[in-house]
C-alpha atoms as a PDB file:
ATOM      1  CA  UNK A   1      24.251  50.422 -37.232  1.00  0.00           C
ATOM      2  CA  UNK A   2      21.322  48.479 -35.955  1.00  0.00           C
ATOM      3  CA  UNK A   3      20.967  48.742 -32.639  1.00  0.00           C
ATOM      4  CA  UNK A   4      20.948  44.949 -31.058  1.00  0.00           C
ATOM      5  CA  UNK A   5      21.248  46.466 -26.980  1.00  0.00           C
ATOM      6  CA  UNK A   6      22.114  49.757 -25.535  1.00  0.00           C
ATOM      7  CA  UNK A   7      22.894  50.473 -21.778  1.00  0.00           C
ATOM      8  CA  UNK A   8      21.564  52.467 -19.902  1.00  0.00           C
ATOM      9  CA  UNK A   9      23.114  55.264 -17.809  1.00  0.00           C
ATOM     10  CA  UNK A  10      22.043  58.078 -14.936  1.00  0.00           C
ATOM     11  CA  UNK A  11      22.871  60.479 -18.113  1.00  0.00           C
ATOM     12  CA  UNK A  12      19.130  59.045 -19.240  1.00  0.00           C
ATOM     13  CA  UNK A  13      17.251  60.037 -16.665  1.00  0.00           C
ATOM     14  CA  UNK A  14      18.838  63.616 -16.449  1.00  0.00           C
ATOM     15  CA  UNK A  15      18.108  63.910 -19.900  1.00  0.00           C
ATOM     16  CA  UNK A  16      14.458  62.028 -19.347  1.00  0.00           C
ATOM     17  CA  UNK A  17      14.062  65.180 -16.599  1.00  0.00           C
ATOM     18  CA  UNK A  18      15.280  68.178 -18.565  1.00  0.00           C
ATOM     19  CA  UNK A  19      18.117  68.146 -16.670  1.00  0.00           C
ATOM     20  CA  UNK A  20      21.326  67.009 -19.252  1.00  0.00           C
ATOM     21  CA  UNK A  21      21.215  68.356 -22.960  1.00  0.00           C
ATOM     22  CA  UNK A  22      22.350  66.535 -25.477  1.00  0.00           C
ATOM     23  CA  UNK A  23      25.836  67.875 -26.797  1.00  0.00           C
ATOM     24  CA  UNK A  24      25.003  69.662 -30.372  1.00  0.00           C
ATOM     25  CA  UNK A  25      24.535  67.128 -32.824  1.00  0.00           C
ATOM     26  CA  UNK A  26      23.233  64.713 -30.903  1.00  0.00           C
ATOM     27  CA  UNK A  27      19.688  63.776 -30.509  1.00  0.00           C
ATOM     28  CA  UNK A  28      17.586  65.455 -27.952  1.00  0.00           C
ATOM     29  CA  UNK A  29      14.617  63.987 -27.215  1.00  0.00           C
ATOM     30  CA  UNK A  30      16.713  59.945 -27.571  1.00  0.00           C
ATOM     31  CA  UNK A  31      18.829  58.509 -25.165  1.00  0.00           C
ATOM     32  CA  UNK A  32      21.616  56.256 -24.912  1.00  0.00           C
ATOM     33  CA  UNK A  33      25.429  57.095 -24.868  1.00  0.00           C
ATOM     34  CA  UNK A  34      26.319  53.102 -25.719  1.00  0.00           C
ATOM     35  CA  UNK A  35      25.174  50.542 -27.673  1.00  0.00           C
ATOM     36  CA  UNK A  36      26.134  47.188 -29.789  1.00  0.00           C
ATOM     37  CA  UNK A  37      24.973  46.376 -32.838  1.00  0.00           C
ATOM     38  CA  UNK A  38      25.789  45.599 -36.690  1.00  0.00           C
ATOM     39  CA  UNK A  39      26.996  47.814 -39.760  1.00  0.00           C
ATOM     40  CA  UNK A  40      23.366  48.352 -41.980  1.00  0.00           C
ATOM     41  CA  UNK A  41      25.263  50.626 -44.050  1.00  0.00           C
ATOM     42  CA  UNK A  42      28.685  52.321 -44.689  1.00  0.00           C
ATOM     43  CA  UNK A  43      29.771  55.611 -45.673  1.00  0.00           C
ATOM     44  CA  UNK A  44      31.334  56.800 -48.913  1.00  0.00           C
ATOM     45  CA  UNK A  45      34.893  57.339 -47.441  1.00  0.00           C
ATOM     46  CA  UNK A  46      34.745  54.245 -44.469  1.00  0.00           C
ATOM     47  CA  UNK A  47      37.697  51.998 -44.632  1.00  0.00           C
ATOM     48  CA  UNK A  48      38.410  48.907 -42.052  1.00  0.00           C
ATOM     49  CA  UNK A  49      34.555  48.214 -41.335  1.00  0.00           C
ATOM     50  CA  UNK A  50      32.364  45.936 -43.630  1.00  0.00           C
ATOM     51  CA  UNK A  51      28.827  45.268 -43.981  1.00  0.00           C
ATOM     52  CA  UNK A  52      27.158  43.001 -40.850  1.00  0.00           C
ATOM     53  CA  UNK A  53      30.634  43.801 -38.419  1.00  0.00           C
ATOM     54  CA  UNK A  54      29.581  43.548 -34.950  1.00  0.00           C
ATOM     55  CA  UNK A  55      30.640  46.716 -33.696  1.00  0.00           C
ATOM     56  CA  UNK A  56      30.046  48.588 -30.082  1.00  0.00           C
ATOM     57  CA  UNK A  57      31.090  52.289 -28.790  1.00  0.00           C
ATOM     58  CA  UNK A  58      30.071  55.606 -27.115  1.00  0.00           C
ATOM     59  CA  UNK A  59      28.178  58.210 -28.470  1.00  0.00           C
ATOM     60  CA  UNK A  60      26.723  61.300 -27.101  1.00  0.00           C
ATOM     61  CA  UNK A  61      23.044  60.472 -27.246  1.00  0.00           C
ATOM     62  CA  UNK A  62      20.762  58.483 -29.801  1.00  0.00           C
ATOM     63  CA  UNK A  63      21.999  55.319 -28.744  1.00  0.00           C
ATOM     64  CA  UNK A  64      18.607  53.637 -27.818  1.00  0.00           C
ATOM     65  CA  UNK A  65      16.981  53.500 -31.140  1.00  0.00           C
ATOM     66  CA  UNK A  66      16.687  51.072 -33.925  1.00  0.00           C
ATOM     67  CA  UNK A  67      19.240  52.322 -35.983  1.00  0.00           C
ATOM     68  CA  UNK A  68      22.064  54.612 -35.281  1.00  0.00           C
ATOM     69  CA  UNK A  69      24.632  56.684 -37.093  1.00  0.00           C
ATOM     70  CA  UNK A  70      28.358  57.371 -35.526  1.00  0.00           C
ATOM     71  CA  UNK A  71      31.500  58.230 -36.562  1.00  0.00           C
ATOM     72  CA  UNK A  72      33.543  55.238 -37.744  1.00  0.00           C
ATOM     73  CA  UNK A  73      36.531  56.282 -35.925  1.00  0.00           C
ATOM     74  CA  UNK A  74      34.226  55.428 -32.657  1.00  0.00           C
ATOM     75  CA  UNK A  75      33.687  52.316 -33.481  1.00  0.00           C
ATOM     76  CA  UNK A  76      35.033  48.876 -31.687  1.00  0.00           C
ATOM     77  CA  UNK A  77      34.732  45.059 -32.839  1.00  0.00           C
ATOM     78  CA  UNK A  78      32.699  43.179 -30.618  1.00  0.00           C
ATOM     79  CA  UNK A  79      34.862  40.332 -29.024  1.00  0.00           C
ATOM     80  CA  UNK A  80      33.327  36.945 -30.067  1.00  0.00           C
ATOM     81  CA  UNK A  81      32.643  36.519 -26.204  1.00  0.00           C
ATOM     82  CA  UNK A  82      30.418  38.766 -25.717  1.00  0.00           C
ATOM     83  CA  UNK A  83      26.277  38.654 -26.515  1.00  0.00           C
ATOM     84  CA  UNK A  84      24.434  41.136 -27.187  1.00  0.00           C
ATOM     85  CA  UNK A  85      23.359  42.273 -23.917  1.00  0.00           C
ATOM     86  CA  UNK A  86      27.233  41.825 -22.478  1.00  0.00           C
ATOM     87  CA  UNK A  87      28.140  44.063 -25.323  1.00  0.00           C
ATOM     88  CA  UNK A  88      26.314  46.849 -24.623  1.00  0.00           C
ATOM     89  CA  UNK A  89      27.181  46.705 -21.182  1.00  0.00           C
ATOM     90  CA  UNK A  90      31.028  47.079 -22.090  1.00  0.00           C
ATOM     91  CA  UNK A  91      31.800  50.459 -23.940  1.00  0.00           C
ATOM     92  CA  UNK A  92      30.757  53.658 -21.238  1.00  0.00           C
ATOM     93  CA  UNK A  93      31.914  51.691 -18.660  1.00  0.00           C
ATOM     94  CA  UNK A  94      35.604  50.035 -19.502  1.00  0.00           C
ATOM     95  CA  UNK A  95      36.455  53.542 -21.651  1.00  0.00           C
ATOM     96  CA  UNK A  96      35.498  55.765 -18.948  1.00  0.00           C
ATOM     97  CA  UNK A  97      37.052  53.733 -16.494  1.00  0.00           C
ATOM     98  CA  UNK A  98      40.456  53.192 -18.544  1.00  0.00           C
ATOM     99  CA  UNK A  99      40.314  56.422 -19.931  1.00  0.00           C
ATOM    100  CA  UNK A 100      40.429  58.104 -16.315  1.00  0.00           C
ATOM    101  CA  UNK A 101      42.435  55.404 -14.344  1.00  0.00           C
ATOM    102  CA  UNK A 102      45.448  54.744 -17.093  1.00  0.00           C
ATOM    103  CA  UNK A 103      45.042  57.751 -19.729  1.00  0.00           C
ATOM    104  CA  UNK A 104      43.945  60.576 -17.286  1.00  0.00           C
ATOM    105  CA  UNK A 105      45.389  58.821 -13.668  1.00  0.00           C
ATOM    106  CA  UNK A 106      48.609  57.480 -15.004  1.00  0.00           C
ATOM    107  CA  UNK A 107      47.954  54.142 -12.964  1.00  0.00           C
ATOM    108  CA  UNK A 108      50.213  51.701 -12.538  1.00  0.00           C
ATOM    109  CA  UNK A 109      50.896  48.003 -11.363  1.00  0.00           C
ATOM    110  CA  UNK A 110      52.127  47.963  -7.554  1.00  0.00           C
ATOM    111  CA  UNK A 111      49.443  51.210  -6.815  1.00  0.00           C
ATOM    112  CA  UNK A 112      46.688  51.434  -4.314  1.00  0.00           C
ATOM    113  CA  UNK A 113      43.279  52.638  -5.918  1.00  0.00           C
ATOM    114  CA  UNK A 114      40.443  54.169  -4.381  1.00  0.00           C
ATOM    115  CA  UNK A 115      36.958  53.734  -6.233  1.00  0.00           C
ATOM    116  CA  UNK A 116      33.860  55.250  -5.592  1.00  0.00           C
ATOM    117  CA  UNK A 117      30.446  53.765  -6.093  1.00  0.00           C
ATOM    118  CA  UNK A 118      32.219  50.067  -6.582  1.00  0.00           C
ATOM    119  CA  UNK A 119      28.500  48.130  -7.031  1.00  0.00           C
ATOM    120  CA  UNK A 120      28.357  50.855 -10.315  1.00  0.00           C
ATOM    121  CA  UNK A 121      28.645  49.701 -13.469  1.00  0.00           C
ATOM    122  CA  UNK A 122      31.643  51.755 -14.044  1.00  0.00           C
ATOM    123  CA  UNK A 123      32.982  51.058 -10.687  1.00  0.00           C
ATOM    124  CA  UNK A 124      33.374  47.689 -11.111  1.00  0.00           C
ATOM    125  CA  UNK A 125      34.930  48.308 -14.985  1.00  0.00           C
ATOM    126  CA  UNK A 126      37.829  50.069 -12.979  1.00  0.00           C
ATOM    127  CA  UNK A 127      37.942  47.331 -10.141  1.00  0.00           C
ATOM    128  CA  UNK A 128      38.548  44.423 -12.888  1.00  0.00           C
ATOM    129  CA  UNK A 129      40.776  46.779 -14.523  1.00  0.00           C
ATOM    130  CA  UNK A 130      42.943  48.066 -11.806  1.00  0.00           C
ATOM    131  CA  UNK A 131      43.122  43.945 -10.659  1.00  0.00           C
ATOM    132  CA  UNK A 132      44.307  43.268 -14.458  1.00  0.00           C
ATOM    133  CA  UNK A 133      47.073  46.540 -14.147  1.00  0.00           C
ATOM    134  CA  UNK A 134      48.555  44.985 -11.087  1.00  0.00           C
ATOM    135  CA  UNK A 135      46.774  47.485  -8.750  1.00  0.00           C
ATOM    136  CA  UNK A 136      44.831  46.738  -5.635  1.00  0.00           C
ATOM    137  CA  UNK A 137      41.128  48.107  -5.447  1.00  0.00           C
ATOM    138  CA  UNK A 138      39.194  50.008  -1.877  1.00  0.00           C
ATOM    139  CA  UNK A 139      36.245  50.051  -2.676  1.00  0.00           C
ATOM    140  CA  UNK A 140      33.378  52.238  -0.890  1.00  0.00           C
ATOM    141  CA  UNK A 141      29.646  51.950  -1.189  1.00  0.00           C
ATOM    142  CA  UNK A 142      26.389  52.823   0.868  1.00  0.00           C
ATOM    143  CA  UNK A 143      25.154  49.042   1.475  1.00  0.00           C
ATOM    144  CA  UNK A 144      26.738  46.077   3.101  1.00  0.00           C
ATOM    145  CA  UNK A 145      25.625  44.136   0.347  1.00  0.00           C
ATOM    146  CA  UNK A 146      27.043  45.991  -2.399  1.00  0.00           C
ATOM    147  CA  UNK A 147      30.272  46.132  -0.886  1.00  0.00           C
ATOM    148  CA  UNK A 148      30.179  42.266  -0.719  1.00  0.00           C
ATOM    149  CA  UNK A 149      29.267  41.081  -4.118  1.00  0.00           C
ATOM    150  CA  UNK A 150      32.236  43.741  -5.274  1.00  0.00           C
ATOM    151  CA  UNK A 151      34.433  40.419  -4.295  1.00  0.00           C
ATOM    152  CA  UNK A 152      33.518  39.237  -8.036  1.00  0.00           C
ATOM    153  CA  UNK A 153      35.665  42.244  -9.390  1.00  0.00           C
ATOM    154  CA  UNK A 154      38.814  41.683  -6.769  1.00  0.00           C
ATOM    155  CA  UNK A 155      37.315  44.513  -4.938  1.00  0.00           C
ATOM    156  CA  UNK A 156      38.496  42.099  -1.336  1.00  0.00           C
ATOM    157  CA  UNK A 157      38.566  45.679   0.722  1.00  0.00           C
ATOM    158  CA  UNK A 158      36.252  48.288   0.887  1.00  0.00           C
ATOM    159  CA  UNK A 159      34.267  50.621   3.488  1.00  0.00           C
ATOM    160  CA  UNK A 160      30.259  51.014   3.654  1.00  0.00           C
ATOM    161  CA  UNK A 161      29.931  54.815   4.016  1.00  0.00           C
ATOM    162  CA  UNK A 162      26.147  54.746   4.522  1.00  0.00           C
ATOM    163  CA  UNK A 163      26.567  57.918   6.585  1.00  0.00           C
ATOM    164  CA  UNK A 164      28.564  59.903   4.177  1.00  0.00           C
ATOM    165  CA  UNK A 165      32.217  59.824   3.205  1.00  0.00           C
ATOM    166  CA  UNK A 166      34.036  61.113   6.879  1.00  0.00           C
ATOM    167  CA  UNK A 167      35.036  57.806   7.656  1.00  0.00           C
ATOM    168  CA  UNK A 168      36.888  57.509   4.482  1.00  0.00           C
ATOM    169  CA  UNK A 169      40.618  58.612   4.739  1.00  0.00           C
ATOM    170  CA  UNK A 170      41.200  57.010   8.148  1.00  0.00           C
ATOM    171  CA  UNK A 171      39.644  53.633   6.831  1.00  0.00           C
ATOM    172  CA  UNK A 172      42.085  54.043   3.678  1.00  0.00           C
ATOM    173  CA  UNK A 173      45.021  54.806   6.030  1.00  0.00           C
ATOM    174  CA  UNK A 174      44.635  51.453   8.153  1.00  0.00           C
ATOM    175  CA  UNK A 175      43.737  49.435   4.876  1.00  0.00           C
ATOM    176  CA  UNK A 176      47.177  50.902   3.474  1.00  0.00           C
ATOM    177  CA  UNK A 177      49.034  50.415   6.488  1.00  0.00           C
ATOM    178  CA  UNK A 178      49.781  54.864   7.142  1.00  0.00           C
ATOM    179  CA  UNK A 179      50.515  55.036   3.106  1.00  0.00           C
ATOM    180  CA  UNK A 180      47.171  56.422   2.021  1.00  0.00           C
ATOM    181  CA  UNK A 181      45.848  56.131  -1.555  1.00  0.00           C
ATOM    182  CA  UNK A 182      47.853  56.764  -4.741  1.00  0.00           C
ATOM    183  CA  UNK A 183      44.519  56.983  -6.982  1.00  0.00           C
ATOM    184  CA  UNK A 184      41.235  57.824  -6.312  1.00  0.00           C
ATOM    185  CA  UNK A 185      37.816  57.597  -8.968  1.00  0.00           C
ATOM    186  CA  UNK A 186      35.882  59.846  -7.660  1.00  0.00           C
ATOM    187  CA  UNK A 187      32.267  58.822  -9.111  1.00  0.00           C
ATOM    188  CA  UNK A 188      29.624  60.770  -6.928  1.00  0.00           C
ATOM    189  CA  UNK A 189      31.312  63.910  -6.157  1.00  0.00           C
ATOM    190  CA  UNK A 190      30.316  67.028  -3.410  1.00  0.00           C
ATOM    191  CA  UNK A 191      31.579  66.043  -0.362  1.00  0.00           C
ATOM    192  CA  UNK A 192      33.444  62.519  -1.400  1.00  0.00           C
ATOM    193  CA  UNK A 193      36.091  64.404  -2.988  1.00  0.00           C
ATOM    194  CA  UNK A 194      37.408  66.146   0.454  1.00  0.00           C
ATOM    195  CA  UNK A 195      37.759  63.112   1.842  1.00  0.00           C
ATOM    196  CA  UNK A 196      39.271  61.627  -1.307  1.00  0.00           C
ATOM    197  CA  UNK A 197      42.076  64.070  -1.021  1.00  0.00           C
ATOM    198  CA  UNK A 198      42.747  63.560   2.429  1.00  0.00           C
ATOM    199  CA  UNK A 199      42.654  59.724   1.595  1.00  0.00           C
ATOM    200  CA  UNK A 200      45.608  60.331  -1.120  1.00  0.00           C
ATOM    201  CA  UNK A 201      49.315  59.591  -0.275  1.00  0.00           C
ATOM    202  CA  UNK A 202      51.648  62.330  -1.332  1.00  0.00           C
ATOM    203  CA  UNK A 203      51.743  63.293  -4.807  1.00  0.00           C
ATOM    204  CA  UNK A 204      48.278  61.353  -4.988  1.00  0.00           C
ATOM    205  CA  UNK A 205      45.688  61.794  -7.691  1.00  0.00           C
ATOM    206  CA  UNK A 206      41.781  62.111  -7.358  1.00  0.00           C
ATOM    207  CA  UNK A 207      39.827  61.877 -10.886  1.00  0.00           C
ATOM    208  CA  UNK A 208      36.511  63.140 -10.650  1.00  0.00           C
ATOM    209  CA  UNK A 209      33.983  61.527 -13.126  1.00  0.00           C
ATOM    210  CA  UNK A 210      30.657  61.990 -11.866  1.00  0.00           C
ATOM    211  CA  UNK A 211      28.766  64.519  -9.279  1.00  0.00           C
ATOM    212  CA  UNK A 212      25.628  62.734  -7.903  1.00  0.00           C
ATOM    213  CA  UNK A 213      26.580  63.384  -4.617  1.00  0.00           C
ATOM    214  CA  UNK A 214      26.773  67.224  -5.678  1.00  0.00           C
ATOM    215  CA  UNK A 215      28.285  70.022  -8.381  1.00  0.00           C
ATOM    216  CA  UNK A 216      30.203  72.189  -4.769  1.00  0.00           C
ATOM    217  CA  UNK A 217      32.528  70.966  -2.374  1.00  0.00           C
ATOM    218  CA  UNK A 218      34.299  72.387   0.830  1.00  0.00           C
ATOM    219  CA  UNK A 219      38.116  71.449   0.074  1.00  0.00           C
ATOM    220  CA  UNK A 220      41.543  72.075   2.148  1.00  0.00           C
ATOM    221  CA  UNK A 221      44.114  73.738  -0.696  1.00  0.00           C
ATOM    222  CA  UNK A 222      46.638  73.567   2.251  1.00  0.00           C
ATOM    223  CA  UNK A 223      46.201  69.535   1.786  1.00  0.00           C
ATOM    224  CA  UNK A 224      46.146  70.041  -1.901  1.00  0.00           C
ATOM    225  CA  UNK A 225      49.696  72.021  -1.860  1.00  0.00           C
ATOM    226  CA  UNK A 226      51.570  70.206   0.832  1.00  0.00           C
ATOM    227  CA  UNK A 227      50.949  66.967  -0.604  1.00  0.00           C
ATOM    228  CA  UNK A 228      51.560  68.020  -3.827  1.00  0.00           C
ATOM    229  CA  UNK A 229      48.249  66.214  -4.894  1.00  0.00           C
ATOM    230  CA  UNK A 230      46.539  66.181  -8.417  1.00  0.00           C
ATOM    231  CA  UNK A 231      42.617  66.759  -9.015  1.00  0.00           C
ATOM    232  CA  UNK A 232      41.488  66.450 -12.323  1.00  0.00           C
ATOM    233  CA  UNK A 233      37.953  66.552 -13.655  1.00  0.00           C
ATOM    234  CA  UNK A 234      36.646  63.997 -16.870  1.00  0.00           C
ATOM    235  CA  UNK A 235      33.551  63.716 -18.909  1.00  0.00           C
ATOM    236  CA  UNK A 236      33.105  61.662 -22.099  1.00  0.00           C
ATOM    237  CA  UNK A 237      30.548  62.842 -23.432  1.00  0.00           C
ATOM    238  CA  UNK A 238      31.120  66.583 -24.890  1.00  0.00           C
ATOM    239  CA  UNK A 239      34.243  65.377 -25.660  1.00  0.00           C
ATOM    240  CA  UNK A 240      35.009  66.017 -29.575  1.00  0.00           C
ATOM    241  CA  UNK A 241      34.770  62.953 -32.202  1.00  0.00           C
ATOM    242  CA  UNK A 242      38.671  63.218 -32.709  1.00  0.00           C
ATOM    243  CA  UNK A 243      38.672  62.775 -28.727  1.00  0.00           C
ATOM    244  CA  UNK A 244      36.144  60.270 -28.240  1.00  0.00           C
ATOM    245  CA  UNK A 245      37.666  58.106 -31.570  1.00  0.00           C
ATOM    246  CA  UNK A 246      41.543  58.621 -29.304  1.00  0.00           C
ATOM    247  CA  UNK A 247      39.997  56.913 -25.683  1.00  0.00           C
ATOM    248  CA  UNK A 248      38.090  54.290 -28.242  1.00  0.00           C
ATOM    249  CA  UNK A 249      41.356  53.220 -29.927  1.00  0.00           C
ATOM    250  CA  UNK A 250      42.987  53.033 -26.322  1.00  0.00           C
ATOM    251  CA  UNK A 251      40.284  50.912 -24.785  1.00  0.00           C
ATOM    252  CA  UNK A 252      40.742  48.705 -27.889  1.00  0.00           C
ATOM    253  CA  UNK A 253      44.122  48.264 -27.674  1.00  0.00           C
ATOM    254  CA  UNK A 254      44.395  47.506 -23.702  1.00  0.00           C
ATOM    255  CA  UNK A 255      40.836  46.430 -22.754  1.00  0.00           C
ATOM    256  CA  UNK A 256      39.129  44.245 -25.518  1.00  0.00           C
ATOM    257  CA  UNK A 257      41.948  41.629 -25.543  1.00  0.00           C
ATOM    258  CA  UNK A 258      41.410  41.585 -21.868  1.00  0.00           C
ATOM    259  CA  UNK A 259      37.643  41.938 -22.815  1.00  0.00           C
ATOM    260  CA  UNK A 260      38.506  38.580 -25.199  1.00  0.00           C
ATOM    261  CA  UNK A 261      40.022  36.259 -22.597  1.00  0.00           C
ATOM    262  CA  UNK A 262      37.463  36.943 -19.868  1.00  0.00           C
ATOM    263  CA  UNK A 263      39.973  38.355 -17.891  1.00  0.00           C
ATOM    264  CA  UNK A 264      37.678  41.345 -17.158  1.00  0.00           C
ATOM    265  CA  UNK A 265      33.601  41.370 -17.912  1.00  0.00           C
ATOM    266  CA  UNK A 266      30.495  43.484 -17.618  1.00  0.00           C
ATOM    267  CA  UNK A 267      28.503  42.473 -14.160  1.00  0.00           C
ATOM    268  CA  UNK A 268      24.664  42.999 -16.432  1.00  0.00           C
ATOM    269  CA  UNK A 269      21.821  43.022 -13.263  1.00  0.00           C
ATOM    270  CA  UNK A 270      19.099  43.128 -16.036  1.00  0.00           C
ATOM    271  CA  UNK A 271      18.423  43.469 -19.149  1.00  0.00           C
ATOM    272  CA  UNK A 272      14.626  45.388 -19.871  1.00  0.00           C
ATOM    273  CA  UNK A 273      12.836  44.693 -23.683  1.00  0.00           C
ATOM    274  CA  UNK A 274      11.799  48.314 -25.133  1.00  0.00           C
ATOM    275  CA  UNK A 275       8.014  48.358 -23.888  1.00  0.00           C
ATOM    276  CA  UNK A 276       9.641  47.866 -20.227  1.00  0.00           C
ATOM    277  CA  UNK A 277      11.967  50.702 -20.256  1.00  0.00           C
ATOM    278  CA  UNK A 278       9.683  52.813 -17.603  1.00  0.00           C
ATOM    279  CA  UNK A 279      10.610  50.338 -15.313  1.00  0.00           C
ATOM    280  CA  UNK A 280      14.426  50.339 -16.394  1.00  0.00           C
ATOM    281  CA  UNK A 281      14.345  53.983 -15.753  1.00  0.00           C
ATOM    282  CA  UNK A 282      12.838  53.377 -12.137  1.00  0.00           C
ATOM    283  CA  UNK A 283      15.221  50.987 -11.223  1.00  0.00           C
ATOM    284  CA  UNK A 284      18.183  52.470 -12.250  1.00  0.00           C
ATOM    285  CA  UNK A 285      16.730  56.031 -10.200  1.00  0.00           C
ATOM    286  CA  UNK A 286      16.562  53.710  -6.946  1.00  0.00           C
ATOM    287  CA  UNK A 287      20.105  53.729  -7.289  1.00  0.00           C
ATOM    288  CA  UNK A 288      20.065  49.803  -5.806  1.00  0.00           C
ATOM    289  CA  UNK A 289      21.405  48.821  -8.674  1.00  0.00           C
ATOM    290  CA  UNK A 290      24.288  46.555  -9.227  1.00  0.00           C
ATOM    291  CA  UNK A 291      26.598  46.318 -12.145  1.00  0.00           C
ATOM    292  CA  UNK A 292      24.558  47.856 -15.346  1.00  0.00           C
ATOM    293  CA  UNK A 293      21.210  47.962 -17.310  1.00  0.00           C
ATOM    294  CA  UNK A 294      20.495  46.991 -20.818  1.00  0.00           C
ATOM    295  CA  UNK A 295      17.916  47.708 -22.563  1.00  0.00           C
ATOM    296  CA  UNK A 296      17.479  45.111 -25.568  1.00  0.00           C
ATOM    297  CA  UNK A 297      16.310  46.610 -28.932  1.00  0.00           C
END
C-alpha cells in the first residue's frame, strides 16, 4: 500500500520510549498500528483486491511510512465517505471497540454500557457504536469539558472522575436507577477496574483494553463470585494474522455499512503533516486530546 494517513496511538509513544516492542515481524524502530491508503502492488496468490483499491486496517507496527506491506486478509475497503484523514482515523478504533463490546462483551440492544476514557478516540468508537446496537452509553472522563463534547457520540450521561474512579459505581447506580452496569470498557486500567466491577449488575462484564492508569489492581473476588461477574482482558495487537484478518472481517460486516451511512464517524482533533510529528507526539502525551490524531503521509 501507499500510505495516504496513519493514526496515531499511545502504542507510539511507548514504542518512541523503549517501552512497547514491536510484535516479531513487525518493524521496530516505525510506528503506526493503522493506516489508509491504496494497493501499489499485489501479491502472487491475492484474490478480491485490485490495483489503486482504497483500502484501510490494523497492523502491528510500520504503519507510518510511505509504503506498507500487510496481509490481505487485513485489509478493508475504504467507504466512499470517508477522506483520507477520516480513514485513518477509523480502523484501531471501531475494531477494537466492536471487537471488545460485541465479539468479546456479547453486547446487546436494551444494555447499559460503561466506557472509560469517552473523549478517546476509541471511546467514542464504542459510544457511536453502543448508540447504533441499541445500548445506552456512561461515560467517565477527567475534564468537564471532555465529558461535554462526548454529547456528539450519544454519550448524554457520564461522570468527571478528576479525582480517581471511587465515585464511580454509586454514580452508575443512580444513573441506572439501583440496576448497575451490564458492560463496562475498561480503557485505563489499575484502579478503574475495582470500581468497574462494583459498577456491574449481576452477571455483568468488564473488558479491559488498555492500562494507563496502571498494569496492578486491588480487586474484591467476593464481588467477582457473588455476582457472578465476567473480566476479560483484550489486545489487538499480538494477536495472530488469522486473528487480526477474523475482528477485520467482523468490523466490515457490522461497522463499515454503518461507517457508509454516517451513522457512526471518527471525531479527528488534528491531523499533523510528517515534519510536525514531534508535536503530534506531544500532544497526544498531554493526554488533552479529543477524538484521534492523524498524521498525513
Amino acid at each position: 500500500m501507499r500510505v495516504r494517513a496513519a493514526g496515531l496511538n499511545r502504542a507510539d509513544l511507548l514504542q518512541r520510549q523503549g517501552r512497547y516492542a514491536a510484535p516479531p515481524g513487525a518493524a521496530a524502530d516505525v510506528p503506526g498500528l493503522e493506516f489508509a491508503g491504496e494497493i501499489v502492488e499485489l501479491g502472487a496468490d491475492v484474490a478480491g483486491w485490485r490495483l489503486g483499491d482504497l483500502v484501510f486496517g490494523i497492523v502491528a507496527g510500520g504503519a507510518q511510512a510511505e509504503f506498507l506491506c500487510t496481509a490481505a486478509s487485513t485489509l478493508a475497503r475504504v467507504p466512499d465517505s470517508l477522506d483520507w484523514v477520516d480513514a485513518a482515523a477509523v480502523p484501531e478504533a471501531f475494531i477494537t471497540a466492536h471487537d471488545a463490546l460485541v465479539s468479546q462483551g456479547a453486547l446487546s440492544a436494551g444494555e447499559r454500557v460503561v466506557v472509560h476514557a469517552v473523549g478517546s478516540g476509541v471511546g467514542l468508537a464504542a459510544a457511536q457504536l453502543c448508540d447504533a446496537l441499541g445500548a445506552t452509553v456512561f461515560g467517565t472522563t477527567r475534564t468537564r469539558e471532555k465529558l461535554a463534547r462526548a454529547g456528539v457520540a450519544a454519550v448524554h450521561h457520564g461522570a468527571v472522575l478528576d479525582d480517581g474512579p471511587a465515585p464511580l459505581a454509586e454514580a452508575v447506580r443512580a444513573w441506572s436507577d439501583g440496576a448497575g452496569a451490564d458492560l463496562v470498557l475498561d480503557l485505563v486500567g489499575g484502579d478503574y477496574v475495582a470500581a468497574g466491577l462494583a459498577s456491574l449488575a449481576p452477571r455483568g462484564r468488564l473488558i479491559l483494553v488498555g492500562l494507563v492508569a496502571g498494569r496492578r489492581a486491588d480487586l474484591d473476588l467476593g464481588l467477582l463470585l457473588s455476582r457472578r461477574l465476567t473480566l476479560r482482558g483484550t489486545v489487538l495487537r499480538s494477536r495472530s494474522v488469522r486473528e487480526k484478518a477474523a475482528a477485520t472481517s467482523a468490523f466490515v460486516k457490522d461497522v463499515v455499512p454503518l461507517l457508509a451511512s454516517g451513522r457512526v464517524r471518527p471525531i479527528v482533533e488534528r491531523a499533523y503533516p510528517l515534519h510536525e510529528i514531534g508535536a503530534a507526539h506531544a500532544r497526544l502525551a498531554s493526554n488533552e486530546t479529543f477524538g484521534k490524531l492523524v498524521l498525513v503521509l
